[in-house]
Protein backbone atom coordinates (compact mmCIF):
# COMPACT_ATOMS: atom_id res chain seq x y z
CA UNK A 1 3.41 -85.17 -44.32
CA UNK A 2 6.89 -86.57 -44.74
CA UNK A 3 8.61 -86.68 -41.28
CA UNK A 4 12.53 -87.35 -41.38
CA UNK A 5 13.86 -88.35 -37.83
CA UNK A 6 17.40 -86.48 -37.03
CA UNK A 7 20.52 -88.38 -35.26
CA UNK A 8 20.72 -87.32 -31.91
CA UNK A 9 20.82 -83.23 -31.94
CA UNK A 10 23.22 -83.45 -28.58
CA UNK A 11 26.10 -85.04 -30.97
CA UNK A 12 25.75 -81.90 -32.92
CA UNK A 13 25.83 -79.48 -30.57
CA UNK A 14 28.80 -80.96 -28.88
CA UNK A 15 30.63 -81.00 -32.43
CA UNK A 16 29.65 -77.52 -33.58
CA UNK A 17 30.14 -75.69 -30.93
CA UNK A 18 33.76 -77.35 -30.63
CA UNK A 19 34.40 -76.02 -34.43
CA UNK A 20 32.79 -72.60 -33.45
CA UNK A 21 35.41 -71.85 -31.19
CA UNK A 22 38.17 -72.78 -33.98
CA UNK A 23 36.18 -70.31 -36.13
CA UNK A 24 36.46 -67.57 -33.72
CA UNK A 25 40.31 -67.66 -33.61
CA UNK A 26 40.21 -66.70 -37.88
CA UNK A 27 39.37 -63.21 -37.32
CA UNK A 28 42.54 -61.22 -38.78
CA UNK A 29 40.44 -58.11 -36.87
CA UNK A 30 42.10 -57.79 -32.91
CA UNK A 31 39.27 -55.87 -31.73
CA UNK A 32 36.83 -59.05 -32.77
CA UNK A 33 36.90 -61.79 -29.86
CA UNK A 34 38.97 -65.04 -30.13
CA UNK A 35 36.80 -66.42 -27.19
CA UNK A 36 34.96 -69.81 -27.70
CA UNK A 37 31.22 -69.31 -28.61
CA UNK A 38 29.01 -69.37 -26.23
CA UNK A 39 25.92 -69.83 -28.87
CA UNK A 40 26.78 -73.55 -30.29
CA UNK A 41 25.33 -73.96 -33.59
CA UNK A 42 22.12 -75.99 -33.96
CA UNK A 43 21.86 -77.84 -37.85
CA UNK A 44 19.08 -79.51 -39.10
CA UNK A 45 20.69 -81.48 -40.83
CA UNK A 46 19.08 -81.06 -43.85
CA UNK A 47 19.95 -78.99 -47.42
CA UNK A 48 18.34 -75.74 -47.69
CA UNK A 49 18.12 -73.72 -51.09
CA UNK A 50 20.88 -71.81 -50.39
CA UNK A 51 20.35 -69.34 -53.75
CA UNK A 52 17.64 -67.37 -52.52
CA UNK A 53 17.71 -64.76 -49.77
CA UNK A 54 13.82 -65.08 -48.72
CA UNK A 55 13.98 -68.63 -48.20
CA UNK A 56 14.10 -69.30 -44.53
CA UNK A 57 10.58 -67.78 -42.44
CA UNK A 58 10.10 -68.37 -38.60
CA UNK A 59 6.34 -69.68 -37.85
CA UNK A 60 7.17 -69.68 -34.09
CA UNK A 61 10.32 -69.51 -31.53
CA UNK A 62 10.61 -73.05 -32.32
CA UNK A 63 9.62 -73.62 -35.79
CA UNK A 64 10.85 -72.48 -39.61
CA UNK A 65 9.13 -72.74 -42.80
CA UNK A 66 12.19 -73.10 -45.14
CA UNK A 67 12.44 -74.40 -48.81
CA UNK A 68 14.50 -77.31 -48.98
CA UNK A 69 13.83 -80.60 -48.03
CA UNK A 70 16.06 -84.70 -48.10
CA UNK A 71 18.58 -84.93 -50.19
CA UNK A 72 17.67 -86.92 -53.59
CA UNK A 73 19.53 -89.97 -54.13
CA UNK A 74 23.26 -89.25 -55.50
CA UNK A 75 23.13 -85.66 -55.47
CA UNK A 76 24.58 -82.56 -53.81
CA UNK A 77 21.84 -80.41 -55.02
CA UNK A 78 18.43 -81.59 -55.24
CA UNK A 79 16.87 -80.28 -58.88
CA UNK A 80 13.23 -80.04 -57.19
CA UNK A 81 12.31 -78.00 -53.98
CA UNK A 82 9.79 -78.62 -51.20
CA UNK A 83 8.20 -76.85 -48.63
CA UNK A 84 9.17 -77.99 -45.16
CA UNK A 85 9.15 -77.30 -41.49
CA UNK A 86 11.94 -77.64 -38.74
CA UNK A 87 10.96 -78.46 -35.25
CA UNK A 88 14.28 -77.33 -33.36
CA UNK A 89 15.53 -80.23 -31.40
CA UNK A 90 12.85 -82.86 -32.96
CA UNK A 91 13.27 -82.96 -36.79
CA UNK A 92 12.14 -81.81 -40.66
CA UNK A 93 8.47 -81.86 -42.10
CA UNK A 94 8.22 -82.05 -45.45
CA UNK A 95 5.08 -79.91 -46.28
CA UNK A 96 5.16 -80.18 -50.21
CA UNK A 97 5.38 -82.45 -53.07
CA UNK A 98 9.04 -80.94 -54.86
CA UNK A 99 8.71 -78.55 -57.30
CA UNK A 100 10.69 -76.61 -59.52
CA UNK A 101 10.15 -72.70 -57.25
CA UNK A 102 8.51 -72.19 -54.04
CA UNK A 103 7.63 -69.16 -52.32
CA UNK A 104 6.96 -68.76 -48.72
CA UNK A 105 5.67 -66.20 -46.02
CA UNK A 106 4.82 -66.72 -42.25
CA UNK A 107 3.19 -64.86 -39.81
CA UNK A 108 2.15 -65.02 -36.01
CA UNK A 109 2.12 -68.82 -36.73
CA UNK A 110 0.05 -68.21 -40.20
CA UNK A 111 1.94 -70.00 -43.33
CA UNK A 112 1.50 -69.01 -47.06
CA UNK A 113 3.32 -70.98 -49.76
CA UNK A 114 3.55 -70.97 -53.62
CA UNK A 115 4.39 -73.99 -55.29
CA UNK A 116 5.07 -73.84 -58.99
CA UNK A 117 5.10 -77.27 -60.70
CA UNK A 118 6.36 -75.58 -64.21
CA UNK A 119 4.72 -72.39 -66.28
CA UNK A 120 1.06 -73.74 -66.72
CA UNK A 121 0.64 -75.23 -63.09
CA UNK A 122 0.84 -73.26 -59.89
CA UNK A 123 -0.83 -73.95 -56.66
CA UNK A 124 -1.23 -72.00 -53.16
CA UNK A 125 -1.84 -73.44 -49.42
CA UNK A 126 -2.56 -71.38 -46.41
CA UNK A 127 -3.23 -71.66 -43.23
CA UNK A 128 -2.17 -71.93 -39.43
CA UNK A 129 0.33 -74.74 -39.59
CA UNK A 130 -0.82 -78.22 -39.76
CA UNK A 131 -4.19 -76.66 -41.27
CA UNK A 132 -2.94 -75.24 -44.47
CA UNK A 133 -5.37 -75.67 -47.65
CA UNK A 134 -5.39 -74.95 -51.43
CA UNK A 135 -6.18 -71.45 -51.11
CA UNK A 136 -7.56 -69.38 -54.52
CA UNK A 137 -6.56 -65.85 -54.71
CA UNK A 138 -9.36 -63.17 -54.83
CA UNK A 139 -10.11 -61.37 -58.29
CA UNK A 140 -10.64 -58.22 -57.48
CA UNK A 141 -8.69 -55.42 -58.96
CA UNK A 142 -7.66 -54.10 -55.56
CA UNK A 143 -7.04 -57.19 -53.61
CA UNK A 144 -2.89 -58.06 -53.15
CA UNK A 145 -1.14 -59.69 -50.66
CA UNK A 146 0.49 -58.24 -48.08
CA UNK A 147 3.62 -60.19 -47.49
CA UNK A 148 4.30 -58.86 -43.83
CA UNK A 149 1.20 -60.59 -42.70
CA UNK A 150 1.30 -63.01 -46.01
CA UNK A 151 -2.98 -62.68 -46.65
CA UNK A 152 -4.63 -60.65 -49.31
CA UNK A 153 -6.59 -57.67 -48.43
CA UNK A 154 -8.66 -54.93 -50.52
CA UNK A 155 -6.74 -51.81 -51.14
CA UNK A 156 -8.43 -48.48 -50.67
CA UNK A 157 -5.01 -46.42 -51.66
CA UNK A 158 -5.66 -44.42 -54.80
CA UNK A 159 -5.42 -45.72 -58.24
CA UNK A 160 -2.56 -42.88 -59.02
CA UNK A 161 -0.81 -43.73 -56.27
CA UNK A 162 -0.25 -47.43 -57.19
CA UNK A 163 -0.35 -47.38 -61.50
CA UNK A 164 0.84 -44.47 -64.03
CA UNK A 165 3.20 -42.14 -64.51
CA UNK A 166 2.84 -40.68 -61.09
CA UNK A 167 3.24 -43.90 -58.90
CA UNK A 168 4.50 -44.21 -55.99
CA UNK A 169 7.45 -46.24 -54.24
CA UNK A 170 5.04 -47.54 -50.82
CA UNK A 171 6.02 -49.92 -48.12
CA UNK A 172 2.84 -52.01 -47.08
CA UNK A 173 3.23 -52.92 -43.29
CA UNK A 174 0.76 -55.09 -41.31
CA UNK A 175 -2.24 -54.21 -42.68
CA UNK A 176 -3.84 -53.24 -39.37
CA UNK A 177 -0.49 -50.76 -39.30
CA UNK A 178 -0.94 -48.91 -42.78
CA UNK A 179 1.99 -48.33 -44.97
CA UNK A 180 4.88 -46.12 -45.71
CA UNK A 181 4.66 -43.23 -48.75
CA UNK A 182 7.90 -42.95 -50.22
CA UNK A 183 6.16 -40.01 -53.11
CA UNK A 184 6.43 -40.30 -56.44
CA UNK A 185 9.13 -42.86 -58.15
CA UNK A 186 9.91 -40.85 -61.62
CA UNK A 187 10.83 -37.21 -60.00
CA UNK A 188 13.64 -35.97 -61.17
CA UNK A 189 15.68 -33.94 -58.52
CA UNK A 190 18.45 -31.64 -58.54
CA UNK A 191 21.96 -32.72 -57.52
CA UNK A 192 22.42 -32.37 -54.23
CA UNK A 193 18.62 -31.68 -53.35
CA UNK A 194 17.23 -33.32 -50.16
CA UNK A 195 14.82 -35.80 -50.15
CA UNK A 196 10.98 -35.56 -49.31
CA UNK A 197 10.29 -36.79 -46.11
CA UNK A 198 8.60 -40.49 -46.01
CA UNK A 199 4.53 -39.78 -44.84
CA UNK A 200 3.23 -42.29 -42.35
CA UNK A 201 -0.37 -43.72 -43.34
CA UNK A 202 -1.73 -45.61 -40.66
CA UNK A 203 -4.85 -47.58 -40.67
CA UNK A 204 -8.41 -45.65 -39.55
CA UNK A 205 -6.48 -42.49 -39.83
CA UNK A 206 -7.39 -40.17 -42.72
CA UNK A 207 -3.75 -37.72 -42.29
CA UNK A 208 -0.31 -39.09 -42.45
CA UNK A 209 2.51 -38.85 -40.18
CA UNK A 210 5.43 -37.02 -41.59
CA UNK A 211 8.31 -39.07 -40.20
CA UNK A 212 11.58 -37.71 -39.51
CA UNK A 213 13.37 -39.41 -42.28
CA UNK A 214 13.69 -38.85 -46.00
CA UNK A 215 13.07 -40.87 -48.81
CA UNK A 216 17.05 -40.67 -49.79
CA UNK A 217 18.50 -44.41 -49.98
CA UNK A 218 15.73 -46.22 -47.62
CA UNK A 219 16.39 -50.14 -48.08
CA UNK A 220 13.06 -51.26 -46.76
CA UNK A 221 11.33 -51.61 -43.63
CA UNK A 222 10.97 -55.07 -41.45
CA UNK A 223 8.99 -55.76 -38.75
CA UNK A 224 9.88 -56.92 -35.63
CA UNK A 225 7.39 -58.55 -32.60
CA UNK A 226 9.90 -58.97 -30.16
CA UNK A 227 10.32 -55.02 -30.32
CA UNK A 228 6.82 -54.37 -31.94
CA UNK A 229 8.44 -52.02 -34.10
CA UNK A 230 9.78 -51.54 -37.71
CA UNK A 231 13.47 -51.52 -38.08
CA UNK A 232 14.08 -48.86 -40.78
CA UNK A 233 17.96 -49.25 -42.34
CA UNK A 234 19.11 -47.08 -45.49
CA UNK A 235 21.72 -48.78 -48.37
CA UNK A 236 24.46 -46.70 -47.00
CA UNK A 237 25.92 -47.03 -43.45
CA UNK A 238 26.39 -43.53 -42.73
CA UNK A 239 22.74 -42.95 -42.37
CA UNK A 240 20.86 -43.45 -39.34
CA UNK A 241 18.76 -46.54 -38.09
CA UNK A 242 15.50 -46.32 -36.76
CA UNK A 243 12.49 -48.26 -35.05
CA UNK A 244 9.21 -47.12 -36.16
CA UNK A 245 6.29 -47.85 -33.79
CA UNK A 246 2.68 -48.65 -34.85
CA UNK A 247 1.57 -44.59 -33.40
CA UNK A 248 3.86 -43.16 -35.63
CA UNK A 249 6.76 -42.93 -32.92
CA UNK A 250 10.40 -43.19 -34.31
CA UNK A 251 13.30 -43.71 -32.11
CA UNK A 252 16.94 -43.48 -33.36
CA UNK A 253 19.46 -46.73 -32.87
CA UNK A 254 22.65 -45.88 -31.35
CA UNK A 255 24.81 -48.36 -32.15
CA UNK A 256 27.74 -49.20 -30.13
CA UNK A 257 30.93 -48.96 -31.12
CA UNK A 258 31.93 -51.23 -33.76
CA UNK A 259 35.13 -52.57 -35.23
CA UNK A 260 35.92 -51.29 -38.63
CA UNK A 261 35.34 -54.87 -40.28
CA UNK A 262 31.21 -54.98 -38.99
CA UNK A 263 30.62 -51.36 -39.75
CA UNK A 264 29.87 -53.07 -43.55
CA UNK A 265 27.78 -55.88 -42.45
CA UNK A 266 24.03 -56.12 -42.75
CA UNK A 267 22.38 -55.75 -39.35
CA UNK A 268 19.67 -57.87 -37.96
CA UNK A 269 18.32 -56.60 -34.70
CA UNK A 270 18.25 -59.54 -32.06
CA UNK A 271 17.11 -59.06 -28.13
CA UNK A 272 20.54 -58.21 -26.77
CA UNK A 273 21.73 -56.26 -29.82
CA UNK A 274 23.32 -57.08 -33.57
CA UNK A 275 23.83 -60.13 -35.25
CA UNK A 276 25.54 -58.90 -38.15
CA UNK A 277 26.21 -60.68 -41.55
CA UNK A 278 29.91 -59.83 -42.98
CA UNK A 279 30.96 -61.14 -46.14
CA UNK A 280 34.47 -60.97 -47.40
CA UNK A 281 34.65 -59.96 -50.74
CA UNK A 282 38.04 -61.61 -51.00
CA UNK A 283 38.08 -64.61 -48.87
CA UNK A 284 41.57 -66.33 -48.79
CA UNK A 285 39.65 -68.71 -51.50
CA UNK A 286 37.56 -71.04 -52.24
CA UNK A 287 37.70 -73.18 -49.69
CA UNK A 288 38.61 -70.73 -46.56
CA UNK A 289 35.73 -68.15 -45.87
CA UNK A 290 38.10 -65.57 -44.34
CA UNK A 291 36.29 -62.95 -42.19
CA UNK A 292 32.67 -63.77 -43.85
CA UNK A 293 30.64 -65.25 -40.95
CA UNK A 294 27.90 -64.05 -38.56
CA UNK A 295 28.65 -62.12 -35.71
CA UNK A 296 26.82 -60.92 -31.97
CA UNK A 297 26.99 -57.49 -31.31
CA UNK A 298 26.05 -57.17 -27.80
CA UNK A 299 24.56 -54.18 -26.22
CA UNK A 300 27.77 -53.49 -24.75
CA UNK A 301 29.74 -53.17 -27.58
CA UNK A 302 31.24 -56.44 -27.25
CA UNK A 303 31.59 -58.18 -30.80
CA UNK A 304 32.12 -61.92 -31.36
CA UNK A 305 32.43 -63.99 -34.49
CA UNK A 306 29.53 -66.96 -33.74
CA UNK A 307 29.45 -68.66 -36.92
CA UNK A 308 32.04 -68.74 -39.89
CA UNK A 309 31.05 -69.37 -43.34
CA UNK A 310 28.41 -67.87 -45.94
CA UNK A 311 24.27 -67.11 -44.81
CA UNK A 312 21.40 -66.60 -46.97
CA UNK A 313 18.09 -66.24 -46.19
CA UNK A 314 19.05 -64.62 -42.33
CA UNK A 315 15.63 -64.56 -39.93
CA UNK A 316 15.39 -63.44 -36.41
CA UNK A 317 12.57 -65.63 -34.46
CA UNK A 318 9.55 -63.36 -32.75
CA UNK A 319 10.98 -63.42 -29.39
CA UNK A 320 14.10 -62.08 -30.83
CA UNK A 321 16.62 -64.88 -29.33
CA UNK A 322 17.43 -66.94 -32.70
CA UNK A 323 18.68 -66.69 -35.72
CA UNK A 324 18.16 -68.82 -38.53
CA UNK A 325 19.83 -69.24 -42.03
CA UNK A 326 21.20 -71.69 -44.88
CA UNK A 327 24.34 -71.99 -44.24
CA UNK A 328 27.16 -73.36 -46.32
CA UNK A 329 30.99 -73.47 -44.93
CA UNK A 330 32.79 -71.64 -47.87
CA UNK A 331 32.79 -70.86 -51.84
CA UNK A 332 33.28 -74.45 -53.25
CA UNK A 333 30.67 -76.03 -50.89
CA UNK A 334 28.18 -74.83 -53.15
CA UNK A 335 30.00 -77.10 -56.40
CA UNK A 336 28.76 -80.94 -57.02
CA UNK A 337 31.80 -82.60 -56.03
CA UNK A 338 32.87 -80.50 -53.11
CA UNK A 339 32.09 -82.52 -49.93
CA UNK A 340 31.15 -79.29 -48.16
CA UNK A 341 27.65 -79.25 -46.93
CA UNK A 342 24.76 -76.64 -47.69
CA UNK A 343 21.88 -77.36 -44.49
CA UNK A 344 19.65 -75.44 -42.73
CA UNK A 345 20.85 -74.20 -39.54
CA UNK A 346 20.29 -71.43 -36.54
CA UNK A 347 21.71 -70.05 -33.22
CA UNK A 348 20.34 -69.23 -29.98
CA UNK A 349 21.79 -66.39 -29.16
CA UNK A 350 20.03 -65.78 -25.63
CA UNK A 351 21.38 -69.80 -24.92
CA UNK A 352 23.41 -68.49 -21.30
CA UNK A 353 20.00 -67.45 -19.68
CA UNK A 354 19.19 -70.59 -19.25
């Protein structure tokens, strides 16, 4: 492993949380606070791929599996990708040799990563970190992996269900959970006709649980630990938002009261509410973001603008007090010979309880 020891993370905090409260005063919104951030930004320090939205996985409270990795002599842009660790507060591991894709998945401290060398030569590692090995995917017909828990397990679902003309859309949870039955993908429905409701399989259990949702505009389903729960979101935002429990329990989100700007941001659950992702879909330009930036939605209803600039890859750590991202400070950061920086980076947003 390839360690790569960070200047003094103190410096950084100092100087980012000085430009995060400039960056709250660019809200044109006056029901978003100007306040300075309390949540000073934390930055690695190091580029992160910042054109892929699954790209940034939390092994710990501590730790992120990310793909990225140093900078390659005289360019912006490195044209090879690794897979690397950052230890908040201590520096980057460089997992990988660079290669031209990764894929990665974490889980309760369990790491899974693809790395694809070109199209003849693939290779696979897993493992609790700092014990992952080549790892050779089983050849059975009904083995798959599960990417919320990122192993491979045997599938006893029915053959119709998962091939042929009558397949079904299904959400695989943790496996020891079960998975969500969205019904058949090719039915054509009348204009205006509700949807079926979503069916519940859990694990040991030979019925379903009809849940109290339908299968109308479901995004997907992501699980939680710090709320040990599923947080179910639809594509539009006048649906409702719920937590699924492992018993089949749902429980409806009320949000709080949110200004008009956030109400078309994606939401990330955190311990003390939101953070919410806003992009501007027409930023001043190029090189000013506008109102695109992260933002805490407290419990309260209190909003505040933590972070300007674009996020990819947003992940809430397990205990549900960090978020972490690539980060990059507006549109032209992403060109060659912009001098804008593209790192990884993340926010403690439960920083004043200590």
């Amino acid at each position: 492993m390839k360690i790569i020891n960070k200047a003094t993370v103190g410096l950084f905090i100092f100087l980012l949380a000085a430009l995060a409260a400039c960056e709250a005063k660019e809200s044109a919104d006056p029901t978003l606070s100007a306040a300075p951030s309390l949540y000073p930004v934390l930055d690695s320090g190091v580029w992160a791929d910042w054109n892929t939205f699954d790209g940034v996985k939390w092994i710990d409270n501590n730790r992120i599996l990310f793909v990225g990795g140093p900078d390659e002599p005289g360019r912006k842009h490195p044209q090879l990708r690794n897979a690397s660790v950052w230890e908040i507060g201590k520096g980057v591991t460089v997992l990988s040799k660079a290669v031209q894709h990764v894929g990665i998945c974490t889980h309760d401290g369990f790491l899974a990563y693809t790395l694809t060398y070109d199209k003849t030569k693939t290779e696979r590692f897993e493992g609790k970190f700092g014990q992952e090995r080549i790892f050779t995917p089983p050849t059975e017909k009904n083995a798959s992996r599960r990417w919320m828990d990122c192993r491979f397990h045997a599938s006893s679902i029915s053959n119709e269900k998962l091939e042929g003309p009558r397949q079904h859309k299904l959400t695989f949870l943790l496996y020891s959970h079960g998975y969500l039955d969205y019904g058949p993908r090719n039915i054509d429905r009348p204009l205006g006709k509700k949807g079926d409701p979503i069916l519940y399989y859990r694990t040991g259990q030979k019925e379903p649980v009809s849940l109290p949702i339908t299968n109308e505009g479901i995004r997907h389903a992501d699980y939680y630990p710090f709320k040990d729960a599923y947080f179910i979101h639809p594509f539009a935002s006048n649906y409702s938002t719920w937590w699924l429990y492992p018993d089949g329990r749902m429980e409806e989100i009320k949000y709080p009261t949110l200004p008009k700007l956030l109400v078309q941001g994606t939401f990330f659950p955190i311990r003390k509410g939101f953070f919410i992702y806003y992009y501007d879909g027409r930023p001043p330009s190029f090189k000013v973001p506008g109102n695109t930036g992260g933002y805490l939605v407290a419990e309260d209803g209190k909003s505040s603008k933590v972070i300007s600039g674009y996020l990819n890859g947003i992940s809430v750590s397990p205990d549900g007090c960090k978020v972490a991202f690539t980060h990059y400070p507006y549109l032209d950061a992403t060109r060659i010979d912009d001098p804008g920086r593209v790192t990884l980076k993340a926010i403690n947003l439960c920083a004043e309880e200590k």
